[in-house]
C-alpha atoms as a PDB file:
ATOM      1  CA  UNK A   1      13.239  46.674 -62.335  1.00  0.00           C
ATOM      2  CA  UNK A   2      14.882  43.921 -63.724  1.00  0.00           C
ATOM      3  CA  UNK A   3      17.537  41.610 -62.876  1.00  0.00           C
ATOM      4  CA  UNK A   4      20.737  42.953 -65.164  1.00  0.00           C
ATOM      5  CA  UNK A   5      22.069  41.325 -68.435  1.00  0.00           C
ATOM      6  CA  UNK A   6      25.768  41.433 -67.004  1.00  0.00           C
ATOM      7  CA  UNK A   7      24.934  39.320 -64.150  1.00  0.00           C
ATOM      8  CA  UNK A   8      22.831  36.729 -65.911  1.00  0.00           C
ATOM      9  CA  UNK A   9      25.476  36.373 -68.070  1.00  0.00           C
ATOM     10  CA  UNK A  10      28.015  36.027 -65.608  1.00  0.00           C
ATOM     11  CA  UNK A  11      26.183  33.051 -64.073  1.00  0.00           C
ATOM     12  CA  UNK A  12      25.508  31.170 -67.126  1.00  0.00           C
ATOM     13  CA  UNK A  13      29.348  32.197 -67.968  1.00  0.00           C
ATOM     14  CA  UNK A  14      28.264  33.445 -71.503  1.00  0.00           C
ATOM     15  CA  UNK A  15      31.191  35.876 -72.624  1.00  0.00           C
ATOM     16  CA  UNK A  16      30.136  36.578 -76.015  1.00  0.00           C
ATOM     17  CA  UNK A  17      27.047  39.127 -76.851  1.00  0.00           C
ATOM     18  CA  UNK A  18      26.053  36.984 -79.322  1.00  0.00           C
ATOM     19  CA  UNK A  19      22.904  35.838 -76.896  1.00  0.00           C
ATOM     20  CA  UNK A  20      22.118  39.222 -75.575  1.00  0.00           C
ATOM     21  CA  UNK A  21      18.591  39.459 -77.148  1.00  0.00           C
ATOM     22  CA  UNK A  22      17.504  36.085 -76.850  1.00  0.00           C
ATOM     23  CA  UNK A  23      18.881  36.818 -73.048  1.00  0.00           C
ATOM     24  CA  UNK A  24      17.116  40.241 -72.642  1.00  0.00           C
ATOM     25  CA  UNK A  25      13.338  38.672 -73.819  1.00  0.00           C
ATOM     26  CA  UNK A  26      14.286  35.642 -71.440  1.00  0.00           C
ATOM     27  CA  UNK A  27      14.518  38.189 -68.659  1.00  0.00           C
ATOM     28  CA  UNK A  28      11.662  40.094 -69.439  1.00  0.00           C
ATOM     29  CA  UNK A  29       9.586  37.508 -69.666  1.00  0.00           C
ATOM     30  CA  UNK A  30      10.549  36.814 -66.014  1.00  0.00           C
ATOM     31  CA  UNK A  31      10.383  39.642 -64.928  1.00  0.00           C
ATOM     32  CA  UNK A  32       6.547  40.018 -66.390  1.00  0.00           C
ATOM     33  CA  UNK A  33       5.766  36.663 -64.818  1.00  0.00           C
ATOM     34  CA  UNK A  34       7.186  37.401 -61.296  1.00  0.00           C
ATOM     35  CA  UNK A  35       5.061  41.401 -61.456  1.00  0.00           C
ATOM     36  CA  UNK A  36       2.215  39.513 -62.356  1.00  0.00           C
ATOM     37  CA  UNK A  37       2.543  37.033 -59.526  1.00  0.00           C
ATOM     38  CA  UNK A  38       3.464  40.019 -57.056  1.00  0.00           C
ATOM     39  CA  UNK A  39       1.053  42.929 -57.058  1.00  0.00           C
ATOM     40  CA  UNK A  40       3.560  46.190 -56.277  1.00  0.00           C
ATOM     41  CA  UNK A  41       6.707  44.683 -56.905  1.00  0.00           C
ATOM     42  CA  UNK A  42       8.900  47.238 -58.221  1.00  0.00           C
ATOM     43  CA  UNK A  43       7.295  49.477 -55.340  1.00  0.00           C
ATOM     44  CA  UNK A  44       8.624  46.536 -52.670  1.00  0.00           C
ATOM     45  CA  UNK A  45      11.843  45.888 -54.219  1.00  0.00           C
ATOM     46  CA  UNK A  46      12.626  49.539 -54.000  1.00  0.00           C
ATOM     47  CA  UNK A  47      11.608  49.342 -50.695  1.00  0.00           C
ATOM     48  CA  UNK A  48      13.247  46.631 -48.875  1.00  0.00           C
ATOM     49  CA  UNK A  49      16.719  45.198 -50.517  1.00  0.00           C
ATOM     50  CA  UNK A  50      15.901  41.503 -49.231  1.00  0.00           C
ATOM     51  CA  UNK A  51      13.029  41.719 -51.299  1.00  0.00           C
ATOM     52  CA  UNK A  52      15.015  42.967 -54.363  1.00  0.00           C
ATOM     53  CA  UNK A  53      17.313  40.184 -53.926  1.00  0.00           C
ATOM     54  CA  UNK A  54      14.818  37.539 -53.594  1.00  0.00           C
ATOM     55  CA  UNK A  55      13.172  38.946 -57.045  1.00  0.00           C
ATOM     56  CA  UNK A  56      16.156  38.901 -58.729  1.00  0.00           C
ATOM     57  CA  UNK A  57      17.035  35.060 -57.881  1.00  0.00           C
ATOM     58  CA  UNK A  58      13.543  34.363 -59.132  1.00  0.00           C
ATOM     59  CA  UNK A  59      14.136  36.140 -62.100  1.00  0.00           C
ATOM     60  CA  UNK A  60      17.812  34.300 -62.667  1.00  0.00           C
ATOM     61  CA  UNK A  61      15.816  30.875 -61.932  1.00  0.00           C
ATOM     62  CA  UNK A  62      13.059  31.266 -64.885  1.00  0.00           C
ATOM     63  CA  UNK A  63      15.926  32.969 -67.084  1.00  0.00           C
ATOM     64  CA  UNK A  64      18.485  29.971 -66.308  1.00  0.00           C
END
């Protein structure tokens, strides 16, 4: 479970969808560094939200 497109975009107030794919491999590639850093982590963001919300500002951080 990833962070979503709209809100990266929204915080690096990008309004065109002209950087959508370089955007979407950005944020997979965090997202595949943070689960292999975190053993379980979709299973503990669906769990707890704190945890989700932590993840997510990771992800935003290595995406930014």
């Amino acid at each position: 479970m990833s962070i979503a497109l709209s809100t990266v975009k929204e915080y690096l107030k990008i309004d065109s969808n002209s950087f959508d794919d370089e955007l979407i491999r950005m944020i997979d590639t965090a997202h595949a560094m943070l689960t292999g850093a975190v053993d379980n982590l979709d299973i503990l963001c669906a769990l707890d939200d704190a945890i989700k919300k932590k993840a997510d500002m990771i992800e935003l951080m290595y995406t930014a």
